[in-house]
PDB file of N, CA and C in Angstrom:
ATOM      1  N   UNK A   1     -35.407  11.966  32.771  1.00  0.00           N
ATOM      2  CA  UNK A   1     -36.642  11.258  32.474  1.00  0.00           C
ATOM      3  C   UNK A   1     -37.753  11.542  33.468  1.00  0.00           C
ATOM      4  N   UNK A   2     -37.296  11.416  34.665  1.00  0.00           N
ATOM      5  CA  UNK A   2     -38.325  11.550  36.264  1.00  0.00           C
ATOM      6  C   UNK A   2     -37.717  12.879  36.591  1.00  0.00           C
ATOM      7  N   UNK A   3     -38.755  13.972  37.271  1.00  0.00           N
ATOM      8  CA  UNK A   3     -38.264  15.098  38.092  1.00  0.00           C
ATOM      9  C   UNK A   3     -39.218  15.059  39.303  1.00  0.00           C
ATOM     10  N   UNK A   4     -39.042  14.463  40.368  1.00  0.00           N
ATOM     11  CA  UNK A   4     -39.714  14.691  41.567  1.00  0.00           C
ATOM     12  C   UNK A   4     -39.761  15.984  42.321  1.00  0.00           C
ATOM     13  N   UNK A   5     -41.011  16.281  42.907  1.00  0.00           N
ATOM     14  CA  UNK A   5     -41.198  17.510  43.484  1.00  0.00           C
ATOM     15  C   UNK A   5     -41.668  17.623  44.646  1.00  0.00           C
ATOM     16  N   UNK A   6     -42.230  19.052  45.354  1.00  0.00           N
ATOM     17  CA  UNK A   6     -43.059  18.676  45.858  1.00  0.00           C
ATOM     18  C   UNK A   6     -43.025  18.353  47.777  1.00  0.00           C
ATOM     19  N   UNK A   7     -41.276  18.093  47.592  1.00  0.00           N
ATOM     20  CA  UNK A   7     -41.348  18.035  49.340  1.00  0.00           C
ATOM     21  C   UNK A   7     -40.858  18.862  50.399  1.00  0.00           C
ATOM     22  N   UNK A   8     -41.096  18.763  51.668  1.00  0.00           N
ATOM     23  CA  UNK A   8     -40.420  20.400  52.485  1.00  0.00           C
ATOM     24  C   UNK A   8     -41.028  19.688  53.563  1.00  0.00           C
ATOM     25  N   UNK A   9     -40.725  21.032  54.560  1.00  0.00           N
ATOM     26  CA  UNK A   9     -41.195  20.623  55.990  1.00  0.00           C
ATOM     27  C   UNK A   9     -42.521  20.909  56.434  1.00  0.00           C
ATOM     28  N   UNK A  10     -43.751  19.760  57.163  1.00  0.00           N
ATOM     29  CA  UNK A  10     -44.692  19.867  57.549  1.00  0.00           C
ATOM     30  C   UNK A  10     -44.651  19.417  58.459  1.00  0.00           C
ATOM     31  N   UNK A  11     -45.408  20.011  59.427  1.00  0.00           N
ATOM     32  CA  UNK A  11     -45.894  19.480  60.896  1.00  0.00           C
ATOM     33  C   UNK A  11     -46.865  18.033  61.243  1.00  0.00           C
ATOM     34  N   UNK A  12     -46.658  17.587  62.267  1.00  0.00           N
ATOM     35  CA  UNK A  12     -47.239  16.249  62.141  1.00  0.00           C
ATOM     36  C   UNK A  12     -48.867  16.205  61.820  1.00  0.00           C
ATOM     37  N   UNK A  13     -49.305  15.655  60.816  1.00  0.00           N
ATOM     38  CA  UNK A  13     -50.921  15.307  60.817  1.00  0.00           C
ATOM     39  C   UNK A  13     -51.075  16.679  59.822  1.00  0.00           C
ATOM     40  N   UNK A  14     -49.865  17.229  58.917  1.00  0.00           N
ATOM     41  CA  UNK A  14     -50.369  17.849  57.736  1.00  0.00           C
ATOM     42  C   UNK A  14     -49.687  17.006  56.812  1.00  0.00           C
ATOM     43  N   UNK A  15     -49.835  17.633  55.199  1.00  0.00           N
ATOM     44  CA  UNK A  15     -50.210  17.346  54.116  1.00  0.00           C
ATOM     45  C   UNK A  15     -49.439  17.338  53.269  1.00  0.00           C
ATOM     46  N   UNK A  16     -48.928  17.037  52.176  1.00  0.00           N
ATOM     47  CA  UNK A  16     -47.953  17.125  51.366  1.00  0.00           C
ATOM     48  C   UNK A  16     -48.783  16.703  50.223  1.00  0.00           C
ATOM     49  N   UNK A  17     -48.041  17.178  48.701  1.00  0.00           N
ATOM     50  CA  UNK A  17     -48.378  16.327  47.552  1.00  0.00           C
ATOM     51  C   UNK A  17     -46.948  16.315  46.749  1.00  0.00           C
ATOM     52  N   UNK A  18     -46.699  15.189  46.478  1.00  0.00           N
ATOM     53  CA  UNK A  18     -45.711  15.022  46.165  1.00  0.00           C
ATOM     54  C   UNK A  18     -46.132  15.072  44.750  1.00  0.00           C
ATOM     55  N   UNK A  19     -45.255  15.417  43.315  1.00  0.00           N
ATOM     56  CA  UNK A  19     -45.503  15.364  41.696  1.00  0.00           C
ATOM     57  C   UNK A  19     -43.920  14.500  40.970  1.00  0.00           C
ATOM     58  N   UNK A  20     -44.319  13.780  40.311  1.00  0.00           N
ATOM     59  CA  UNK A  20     -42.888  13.246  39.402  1.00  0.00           C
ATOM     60  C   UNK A  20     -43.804  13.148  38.160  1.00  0.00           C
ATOM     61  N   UNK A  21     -42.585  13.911  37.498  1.00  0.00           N
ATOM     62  CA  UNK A  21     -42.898  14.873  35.857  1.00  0.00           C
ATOM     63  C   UNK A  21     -42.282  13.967  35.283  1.00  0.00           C
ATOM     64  N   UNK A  22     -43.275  12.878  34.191  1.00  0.00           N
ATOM     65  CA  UNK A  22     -42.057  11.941  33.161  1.00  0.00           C
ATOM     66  C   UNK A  22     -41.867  13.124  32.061  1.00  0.00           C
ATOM     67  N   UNK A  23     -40.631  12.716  31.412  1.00  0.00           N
ATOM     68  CA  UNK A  23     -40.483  13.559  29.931  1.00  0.00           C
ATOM     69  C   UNK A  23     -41.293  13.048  29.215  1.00  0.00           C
ATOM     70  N   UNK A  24     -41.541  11.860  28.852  1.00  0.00           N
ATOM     71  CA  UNK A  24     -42.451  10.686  28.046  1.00  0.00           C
ATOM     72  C   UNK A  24     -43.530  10.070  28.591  1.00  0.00           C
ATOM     73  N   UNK A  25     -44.709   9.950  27.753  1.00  0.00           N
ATOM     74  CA  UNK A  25     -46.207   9.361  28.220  1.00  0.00           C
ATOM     75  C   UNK A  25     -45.908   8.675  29.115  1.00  0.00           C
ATOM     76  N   UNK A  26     -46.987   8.572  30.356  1.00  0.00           N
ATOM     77  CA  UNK A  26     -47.123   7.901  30.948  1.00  0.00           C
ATOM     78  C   UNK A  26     -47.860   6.434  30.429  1.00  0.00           C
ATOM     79  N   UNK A  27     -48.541   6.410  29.331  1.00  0.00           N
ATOM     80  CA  UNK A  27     -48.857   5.695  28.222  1.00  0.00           C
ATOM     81  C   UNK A  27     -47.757   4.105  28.458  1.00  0.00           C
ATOM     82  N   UNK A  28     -46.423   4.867  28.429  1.00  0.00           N
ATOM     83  CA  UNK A  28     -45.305   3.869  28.052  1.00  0.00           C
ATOM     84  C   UNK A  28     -44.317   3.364  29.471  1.00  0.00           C
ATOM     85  N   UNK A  29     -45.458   3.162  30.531  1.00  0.00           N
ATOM     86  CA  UNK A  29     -44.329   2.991  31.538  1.00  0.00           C
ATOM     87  C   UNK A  29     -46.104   1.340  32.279  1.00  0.00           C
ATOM     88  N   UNK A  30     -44.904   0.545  32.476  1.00  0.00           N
ATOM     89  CA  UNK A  30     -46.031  -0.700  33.049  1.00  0.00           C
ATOM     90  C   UNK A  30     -46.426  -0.317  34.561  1.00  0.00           C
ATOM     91  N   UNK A  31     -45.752   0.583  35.427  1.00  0.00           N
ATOM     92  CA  UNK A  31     -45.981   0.745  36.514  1.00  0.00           C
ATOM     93  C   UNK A  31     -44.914   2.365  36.996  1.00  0.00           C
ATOM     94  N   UNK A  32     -45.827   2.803  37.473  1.00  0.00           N
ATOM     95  CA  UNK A  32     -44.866   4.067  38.142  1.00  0.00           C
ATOM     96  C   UNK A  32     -45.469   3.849  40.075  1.00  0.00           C
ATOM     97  N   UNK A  33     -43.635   4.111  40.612  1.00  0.00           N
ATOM     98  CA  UNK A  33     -44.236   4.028  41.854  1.00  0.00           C
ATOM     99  C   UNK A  33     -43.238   4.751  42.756  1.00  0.00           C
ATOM    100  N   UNK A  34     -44.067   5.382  43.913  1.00  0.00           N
ATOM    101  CA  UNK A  34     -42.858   6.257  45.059  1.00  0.00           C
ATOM    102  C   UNK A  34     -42.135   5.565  45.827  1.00  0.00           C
ATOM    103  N   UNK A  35     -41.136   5.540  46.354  1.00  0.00           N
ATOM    104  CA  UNK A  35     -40.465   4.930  47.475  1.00  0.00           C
ATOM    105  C   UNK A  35     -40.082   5.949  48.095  1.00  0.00           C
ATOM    106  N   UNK A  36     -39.583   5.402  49.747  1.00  0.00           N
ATOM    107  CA  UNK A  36     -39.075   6.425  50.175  1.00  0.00           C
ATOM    108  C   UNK A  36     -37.599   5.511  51.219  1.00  0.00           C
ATOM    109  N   UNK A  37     -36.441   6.250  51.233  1.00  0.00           N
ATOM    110  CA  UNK A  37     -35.297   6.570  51.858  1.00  0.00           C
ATOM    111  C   UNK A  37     -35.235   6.894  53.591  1.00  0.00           C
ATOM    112  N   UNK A  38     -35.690   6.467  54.025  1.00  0.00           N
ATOM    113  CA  UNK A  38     -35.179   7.018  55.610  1.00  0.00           C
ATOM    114  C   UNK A  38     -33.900   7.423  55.860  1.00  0.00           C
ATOM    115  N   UNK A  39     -32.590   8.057  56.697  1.00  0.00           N
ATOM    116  CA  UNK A  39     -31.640   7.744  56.612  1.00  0.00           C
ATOM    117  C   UNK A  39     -31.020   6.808  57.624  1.00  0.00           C
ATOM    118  N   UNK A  40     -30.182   5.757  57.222  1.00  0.00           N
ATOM    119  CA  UNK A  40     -29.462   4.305  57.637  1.00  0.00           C
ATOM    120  C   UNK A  40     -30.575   3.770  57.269  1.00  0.00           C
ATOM    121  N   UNK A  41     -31.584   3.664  56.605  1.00  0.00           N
ATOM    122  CA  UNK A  41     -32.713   2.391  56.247  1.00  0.00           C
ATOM    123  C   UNK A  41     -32.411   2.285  54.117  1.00  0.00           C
ATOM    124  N   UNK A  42     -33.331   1.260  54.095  1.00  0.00           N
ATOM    125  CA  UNK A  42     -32.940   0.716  52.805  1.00  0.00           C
ATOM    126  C   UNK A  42     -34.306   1.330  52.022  1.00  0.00           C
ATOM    127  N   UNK A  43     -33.837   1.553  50.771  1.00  0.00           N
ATOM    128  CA  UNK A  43     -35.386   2.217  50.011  1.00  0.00           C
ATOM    129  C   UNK A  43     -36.628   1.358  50.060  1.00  0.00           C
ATOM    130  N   UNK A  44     -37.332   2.118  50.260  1.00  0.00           N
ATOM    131  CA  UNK A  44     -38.876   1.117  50.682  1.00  0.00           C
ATOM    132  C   UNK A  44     -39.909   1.507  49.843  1.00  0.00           C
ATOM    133  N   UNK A  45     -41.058   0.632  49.215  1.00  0.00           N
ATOM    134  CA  UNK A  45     -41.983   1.160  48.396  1.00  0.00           C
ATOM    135  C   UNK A  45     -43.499   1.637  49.010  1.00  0.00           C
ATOM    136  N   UNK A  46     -43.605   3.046  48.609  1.00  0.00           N
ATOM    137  CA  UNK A  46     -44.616   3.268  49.328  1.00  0.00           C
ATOM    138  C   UNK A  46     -45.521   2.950  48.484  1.00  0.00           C
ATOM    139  N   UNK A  47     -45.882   3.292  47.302  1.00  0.00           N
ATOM    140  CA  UNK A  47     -47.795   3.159  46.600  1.00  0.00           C
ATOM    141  C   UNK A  47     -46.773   3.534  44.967  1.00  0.00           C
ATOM    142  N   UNK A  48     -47.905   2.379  44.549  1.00  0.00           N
ATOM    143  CA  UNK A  48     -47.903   1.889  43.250  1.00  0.00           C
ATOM    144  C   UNK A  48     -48.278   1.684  41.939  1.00  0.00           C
ATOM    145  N   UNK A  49     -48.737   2.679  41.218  1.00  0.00           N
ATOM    146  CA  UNK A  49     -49.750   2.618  40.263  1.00  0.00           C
ATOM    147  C   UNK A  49     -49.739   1.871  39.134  1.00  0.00           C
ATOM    148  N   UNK A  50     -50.186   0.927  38.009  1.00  0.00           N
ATOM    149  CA  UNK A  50     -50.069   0.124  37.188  1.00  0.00           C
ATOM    150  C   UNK A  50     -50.570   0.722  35.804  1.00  0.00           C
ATOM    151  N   UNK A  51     -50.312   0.156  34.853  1.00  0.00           N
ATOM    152  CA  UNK A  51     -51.068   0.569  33.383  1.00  0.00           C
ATOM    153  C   UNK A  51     -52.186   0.213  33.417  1.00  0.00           C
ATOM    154  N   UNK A  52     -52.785  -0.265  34.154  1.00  0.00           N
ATOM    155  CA  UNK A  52     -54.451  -0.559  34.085  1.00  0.00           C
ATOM    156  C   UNK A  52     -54.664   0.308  35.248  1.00  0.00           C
ATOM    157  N   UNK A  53     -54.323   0.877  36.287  1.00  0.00           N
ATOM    158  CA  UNK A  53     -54.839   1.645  37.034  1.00  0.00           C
ATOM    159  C   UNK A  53     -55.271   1.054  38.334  1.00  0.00           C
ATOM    160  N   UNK A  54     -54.658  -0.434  38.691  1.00  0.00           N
ATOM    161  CA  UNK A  54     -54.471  -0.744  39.687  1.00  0.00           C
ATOM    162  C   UNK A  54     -53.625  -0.057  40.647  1.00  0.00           C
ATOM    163  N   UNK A  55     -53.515   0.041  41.574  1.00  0.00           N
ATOM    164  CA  UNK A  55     -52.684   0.734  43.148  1.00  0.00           C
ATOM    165  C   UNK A  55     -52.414  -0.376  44.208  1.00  0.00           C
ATOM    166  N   UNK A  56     -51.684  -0.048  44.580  1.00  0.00           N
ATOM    167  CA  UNK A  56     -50.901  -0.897  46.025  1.00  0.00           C
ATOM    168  C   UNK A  56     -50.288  -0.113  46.736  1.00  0.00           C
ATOM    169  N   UNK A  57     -50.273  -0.010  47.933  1.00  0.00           N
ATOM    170  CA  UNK A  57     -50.399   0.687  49.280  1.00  0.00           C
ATOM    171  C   UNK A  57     -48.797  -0.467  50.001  1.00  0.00           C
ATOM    172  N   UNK A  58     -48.366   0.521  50.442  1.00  0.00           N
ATOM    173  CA  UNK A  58     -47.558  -0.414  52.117  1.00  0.00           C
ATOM    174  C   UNK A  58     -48.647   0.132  52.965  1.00  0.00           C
ATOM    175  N   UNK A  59     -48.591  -0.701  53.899  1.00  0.00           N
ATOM    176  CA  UNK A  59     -49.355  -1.142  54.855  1.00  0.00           C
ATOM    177  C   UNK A  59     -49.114   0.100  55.988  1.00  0.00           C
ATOM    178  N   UNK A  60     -48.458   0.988  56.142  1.00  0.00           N
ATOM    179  CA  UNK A  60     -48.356   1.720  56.903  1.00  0.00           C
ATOM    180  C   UNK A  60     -49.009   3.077  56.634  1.00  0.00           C
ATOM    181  N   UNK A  61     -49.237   3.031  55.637  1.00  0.00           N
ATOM    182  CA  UNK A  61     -49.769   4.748  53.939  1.00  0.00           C
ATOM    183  C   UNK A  61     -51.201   4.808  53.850  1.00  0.00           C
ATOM    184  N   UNK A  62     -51.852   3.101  54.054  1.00  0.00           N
ATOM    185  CA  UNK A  62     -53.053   2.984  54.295  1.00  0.00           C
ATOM    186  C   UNK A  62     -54.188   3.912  54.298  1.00  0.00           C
ATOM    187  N   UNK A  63     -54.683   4.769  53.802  1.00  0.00           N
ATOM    188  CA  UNK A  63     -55.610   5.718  54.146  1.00  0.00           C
ATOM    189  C   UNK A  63     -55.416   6.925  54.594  1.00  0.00           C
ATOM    190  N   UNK A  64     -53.902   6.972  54.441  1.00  0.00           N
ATOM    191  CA  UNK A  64     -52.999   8.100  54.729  1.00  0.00           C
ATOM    192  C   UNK A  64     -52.580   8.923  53.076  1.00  0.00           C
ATOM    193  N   UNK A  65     -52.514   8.070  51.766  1.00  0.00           N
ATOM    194  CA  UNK A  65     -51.473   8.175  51.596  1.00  0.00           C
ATOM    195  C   UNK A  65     -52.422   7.890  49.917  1.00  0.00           C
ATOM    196  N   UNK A  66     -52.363   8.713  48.896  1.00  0.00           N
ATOM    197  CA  UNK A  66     -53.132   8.439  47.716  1.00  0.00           C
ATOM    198  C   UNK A  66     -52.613   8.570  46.099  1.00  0.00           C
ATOM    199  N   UNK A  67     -52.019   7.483  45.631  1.00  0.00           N
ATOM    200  CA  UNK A  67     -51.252   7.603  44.631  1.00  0.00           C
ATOM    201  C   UNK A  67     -52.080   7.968  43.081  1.00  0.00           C
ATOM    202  N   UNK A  68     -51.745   8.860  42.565  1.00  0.00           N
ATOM    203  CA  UNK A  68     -52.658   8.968  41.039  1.00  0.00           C
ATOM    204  C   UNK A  68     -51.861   9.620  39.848  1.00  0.00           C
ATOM    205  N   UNK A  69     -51.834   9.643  38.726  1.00  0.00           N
ATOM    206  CA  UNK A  69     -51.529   9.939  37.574  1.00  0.00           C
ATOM    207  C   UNK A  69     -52.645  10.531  36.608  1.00  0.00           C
ATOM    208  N   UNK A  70     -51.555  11.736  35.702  1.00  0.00           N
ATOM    209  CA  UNK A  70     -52.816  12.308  35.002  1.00  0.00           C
ATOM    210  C   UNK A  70     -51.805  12.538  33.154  1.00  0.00           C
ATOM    211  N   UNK A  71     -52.567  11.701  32.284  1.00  0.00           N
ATOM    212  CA  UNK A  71     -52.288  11.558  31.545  1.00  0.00           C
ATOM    213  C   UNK A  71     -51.339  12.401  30.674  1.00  0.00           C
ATOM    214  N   UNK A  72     -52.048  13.510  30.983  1.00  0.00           N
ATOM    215  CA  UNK A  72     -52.470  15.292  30.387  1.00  0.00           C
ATOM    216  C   UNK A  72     -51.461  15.967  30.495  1.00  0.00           C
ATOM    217  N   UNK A  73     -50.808  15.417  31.701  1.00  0.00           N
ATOM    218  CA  UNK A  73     -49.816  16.387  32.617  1.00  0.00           C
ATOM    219  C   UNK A  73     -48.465  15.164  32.506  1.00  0.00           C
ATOM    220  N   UNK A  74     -48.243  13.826  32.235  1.00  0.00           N
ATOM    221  CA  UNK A  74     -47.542  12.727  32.321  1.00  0.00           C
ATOM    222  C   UNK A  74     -46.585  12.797  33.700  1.00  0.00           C
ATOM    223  N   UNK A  75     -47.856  12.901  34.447  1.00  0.00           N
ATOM    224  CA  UNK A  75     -46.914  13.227  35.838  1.00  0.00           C
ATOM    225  C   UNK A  75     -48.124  11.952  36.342  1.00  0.00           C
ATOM    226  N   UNK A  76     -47.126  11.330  37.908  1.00  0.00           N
ATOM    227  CA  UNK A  76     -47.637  11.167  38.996  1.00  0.00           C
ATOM    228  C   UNK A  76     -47.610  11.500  40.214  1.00  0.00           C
ATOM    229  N   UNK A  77     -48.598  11.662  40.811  1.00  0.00           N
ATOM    230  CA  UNK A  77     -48.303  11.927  42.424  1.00  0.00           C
ATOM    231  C   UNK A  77     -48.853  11.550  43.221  1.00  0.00           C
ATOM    232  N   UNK A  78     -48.282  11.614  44.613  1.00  0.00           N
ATOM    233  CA  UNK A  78     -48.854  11.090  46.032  1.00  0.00           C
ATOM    234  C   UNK A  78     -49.293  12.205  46.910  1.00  0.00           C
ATOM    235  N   UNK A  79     -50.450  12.070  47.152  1.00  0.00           N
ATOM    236  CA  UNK A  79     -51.063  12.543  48.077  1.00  0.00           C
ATOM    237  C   UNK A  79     -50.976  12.195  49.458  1.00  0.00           C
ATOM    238  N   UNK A  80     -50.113  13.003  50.283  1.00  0.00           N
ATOM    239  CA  UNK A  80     -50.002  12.733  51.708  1.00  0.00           C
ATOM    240  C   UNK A  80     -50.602  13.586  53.093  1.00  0.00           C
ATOM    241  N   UNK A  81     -51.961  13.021  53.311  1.00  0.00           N
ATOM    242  CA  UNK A  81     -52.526  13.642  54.225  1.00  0.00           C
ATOM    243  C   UNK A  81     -51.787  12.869  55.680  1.00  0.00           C
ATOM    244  N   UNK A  82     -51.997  13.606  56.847  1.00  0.00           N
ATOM    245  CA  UNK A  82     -52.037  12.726  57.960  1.00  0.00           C
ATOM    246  C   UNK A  82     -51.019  12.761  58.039  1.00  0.00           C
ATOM    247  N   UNK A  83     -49.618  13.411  57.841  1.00  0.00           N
ATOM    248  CA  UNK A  83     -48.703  12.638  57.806  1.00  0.00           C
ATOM    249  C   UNK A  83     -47.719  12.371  59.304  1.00  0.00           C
ATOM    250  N   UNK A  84     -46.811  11.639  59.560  1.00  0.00           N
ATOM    251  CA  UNK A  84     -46.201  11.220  60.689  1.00  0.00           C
ATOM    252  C   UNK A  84     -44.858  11.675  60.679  1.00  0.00           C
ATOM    253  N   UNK A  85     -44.060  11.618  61.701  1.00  0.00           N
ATOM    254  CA  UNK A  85     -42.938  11.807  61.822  1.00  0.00           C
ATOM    255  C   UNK A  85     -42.072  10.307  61.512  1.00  0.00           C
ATOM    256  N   UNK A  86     -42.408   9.457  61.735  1.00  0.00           N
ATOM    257  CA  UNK A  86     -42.009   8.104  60.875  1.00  0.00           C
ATOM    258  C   UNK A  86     -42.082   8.303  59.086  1.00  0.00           C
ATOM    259  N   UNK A  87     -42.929   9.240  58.541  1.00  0.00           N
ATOM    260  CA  UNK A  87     -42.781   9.651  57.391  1.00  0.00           C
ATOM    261  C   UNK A  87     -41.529  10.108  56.382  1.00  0.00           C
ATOM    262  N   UNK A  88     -41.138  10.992  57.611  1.00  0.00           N
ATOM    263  CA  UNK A  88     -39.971  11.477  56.780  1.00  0.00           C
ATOM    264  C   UNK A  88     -39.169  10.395  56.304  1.00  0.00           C
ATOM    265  N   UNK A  89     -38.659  11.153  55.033  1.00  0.00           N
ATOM    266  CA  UNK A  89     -37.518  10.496  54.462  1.00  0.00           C
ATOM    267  C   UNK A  89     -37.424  11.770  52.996  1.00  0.00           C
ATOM    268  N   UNK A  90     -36.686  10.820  52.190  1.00  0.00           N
ATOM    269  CA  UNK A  90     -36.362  11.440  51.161  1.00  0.00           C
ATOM    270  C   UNK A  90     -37.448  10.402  49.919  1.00  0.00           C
ATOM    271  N   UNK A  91     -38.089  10.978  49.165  1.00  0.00           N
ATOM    272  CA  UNK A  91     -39.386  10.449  48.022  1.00  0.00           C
ATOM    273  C   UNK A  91     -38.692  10.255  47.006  1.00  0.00           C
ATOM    274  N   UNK A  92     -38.373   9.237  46.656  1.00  0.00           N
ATOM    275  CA  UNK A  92     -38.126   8.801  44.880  1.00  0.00           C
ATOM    276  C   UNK A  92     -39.407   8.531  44.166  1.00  0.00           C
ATOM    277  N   UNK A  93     -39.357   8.584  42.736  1.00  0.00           N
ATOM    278  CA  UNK A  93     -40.337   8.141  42.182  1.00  0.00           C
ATOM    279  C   UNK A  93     -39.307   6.934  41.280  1.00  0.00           C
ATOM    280  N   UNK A  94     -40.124   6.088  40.431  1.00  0.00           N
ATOM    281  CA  UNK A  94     -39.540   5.353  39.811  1.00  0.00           C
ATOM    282  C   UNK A  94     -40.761   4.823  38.723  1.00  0.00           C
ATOM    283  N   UNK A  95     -40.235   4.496  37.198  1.00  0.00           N
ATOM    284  CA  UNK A  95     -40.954   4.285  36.439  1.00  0.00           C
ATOM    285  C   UNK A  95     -40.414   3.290  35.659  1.00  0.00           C
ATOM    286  N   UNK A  96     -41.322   1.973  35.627  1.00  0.00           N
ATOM    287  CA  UNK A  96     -40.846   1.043  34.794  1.00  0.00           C
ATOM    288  C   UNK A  96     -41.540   0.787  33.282  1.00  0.00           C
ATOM    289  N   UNK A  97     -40.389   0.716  32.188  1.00  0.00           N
ATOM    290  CA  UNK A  97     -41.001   1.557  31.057  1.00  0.00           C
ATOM    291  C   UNK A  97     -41.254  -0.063  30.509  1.00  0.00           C
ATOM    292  N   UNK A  98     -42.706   0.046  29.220  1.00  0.00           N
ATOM    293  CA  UNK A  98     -43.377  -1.423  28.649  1.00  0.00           C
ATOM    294  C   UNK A  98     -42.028  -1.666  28.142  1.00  0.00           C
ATOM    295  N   UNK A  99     -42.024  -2.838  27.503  1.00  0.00           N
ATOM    296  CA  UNK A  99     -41.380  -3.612  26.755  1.00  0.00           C
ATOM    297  C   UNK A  99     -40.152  -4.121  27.123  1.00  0.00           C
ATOM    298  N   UNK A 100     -39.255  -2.909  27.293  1.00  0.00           N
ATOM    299  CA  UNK A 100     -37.989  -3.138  27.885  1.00  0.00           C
ATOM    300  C   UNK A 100     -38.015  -3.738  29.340  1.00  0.00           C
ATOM    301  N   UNK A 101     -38.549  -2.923  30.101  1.00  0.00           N
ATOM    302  CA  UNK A 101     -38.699  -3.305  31.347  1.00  0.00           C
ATOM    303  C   UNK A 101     -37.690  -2.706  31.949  1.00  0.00           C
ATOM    304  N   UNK A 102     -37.470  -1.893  31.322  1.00  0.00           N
ATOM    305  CA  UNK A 102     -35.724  -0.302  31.910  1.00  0.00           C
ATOM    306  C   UNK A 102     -36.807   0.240  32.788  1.00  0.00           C
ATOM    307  N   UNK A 103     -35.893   0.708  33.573  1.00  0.00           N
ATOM    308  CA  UNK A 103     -36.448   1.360  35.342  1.00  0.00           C
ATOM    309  C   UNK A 103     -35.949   2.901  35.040  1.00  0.00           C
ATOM    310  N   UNK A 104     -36.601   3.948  35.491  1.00  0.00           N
ATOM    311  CA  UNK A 104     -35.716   5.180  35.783  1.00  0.00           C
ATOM    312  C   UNK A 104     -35.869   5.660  37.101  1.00  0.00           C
ATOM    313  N   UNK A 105     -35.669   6.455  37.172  1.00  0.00           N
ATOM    314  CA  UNK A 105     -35.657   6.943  39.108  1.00  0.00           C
ATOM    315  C   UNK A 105     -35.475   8.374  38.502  1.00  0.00           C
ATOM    316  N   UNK A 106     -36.259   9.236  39.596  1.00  0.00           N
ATOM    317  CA  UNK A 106     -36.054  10.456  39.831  1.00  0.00           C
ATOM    318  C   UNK A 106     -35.152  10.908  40.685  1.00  0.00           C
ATOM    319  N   UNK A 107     -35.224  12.405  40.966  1.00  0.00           N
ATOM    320  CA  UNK A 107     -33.604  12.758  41.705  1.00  0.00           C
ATOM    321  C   UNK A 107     -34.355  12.632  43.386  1.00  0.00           C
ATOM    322  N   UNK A 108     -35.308  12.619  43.803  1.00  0.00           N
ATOM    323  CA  UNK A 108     -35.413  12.314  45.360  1.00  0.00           C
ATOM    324  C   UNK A 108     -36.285  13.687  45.361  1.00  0.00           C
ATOM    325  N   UNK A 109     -36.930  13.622  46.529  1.00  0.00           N
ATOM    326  CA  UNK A 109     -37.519  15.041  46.937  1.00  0.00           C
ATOM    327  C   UNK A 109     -37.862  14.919  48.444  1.00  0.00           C
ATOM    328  N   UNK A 110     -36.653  15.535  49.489  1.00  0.00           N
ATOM    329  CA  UNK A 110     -36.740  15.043  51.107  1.00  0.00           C
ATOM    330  C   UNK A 110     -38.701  15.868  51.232  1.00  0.00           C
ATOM    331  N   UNK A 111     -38.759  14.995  52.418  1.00  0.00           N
ATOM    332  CA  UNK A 111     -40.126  15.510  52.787  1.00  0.00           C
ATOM    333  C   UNK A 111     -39.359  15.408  54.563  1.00  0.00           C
ATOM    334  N   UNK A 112     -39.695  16.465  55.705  1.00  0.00           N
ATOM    335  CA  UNK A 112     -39.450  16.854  56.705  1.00  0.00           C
ATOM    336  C   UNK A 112     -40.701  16.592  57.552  1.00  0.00           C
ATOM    337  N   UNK A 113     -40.721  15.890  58.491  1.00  0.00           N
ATOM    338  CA  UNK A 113     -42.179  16.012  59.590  1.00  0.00           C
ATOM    339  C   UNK A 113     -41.727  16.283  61.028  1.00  0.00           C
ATOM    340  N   UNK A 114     -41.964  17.307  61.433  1.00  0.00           N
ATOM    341  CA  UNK A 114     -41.307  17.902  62.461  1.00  0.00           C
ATOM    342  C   UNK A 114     -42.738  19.443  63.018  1.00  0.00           C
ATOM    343  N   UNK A 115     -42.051  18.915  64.577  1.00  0.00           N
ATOM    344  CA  UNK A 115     -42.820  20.294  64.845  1.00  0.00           C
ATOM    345  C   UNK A 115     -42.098  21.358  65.109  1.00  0.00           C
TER     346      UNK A 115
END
């Protein structure tokens, strides 16, 4: 359903864009959003996009960190400028579909911040 992309190793204070490819409209999902995996930490939500096109940020992504969707393409992605070595982890995407309210998850896509 989700194919996340998009991650590898960057040096601190570069860039990444992360992409998660739905099979099905983005039309039909109430919210699509990234999390990310540290390892020994618990999955955490980074940025959040809604069916109206609202966004929500963790507090740490702040101006770092730019979530968007494109109809055309039924993908979303995060834009990660700036990024930190507290960054790394491994990127899920996740999409919660209308009606049902069924969740899917993508397969992960590690992102590396290292010099």
């Amino acid at each position: 359903q989700l194919q996340a992309s998009g991650g590898g190793l960057v040096q601190p204070g570069g860039s990444l864009r992360l992409s998660c490819a739905a099979s099905r409209s983005v039309f039909s999902f109430v919210a699509m959003t990234w999390y990310h995996q540290a390892p020994g930490k618990q999955r955490e939500l980074v940025a959040t996009i809604k069916y109206d096109g609202s966004i929500n940020y963790e507090e740490s992504v702040k101006g770092r960190f730019t979530i968007s969707k494109s109809y055309a393409k039924n993908t979303v992605y995060l834009q990660m400028n700036s990024l930190k070595p507290e960054d790394a982890a491994v990127y899920y995407c996740n999409a919660e579909q209308a009606i049902t309210g069924e969740n899917y998850w993508g397969q992960g896509t590690l992102v590396t911040v290292s010099s």
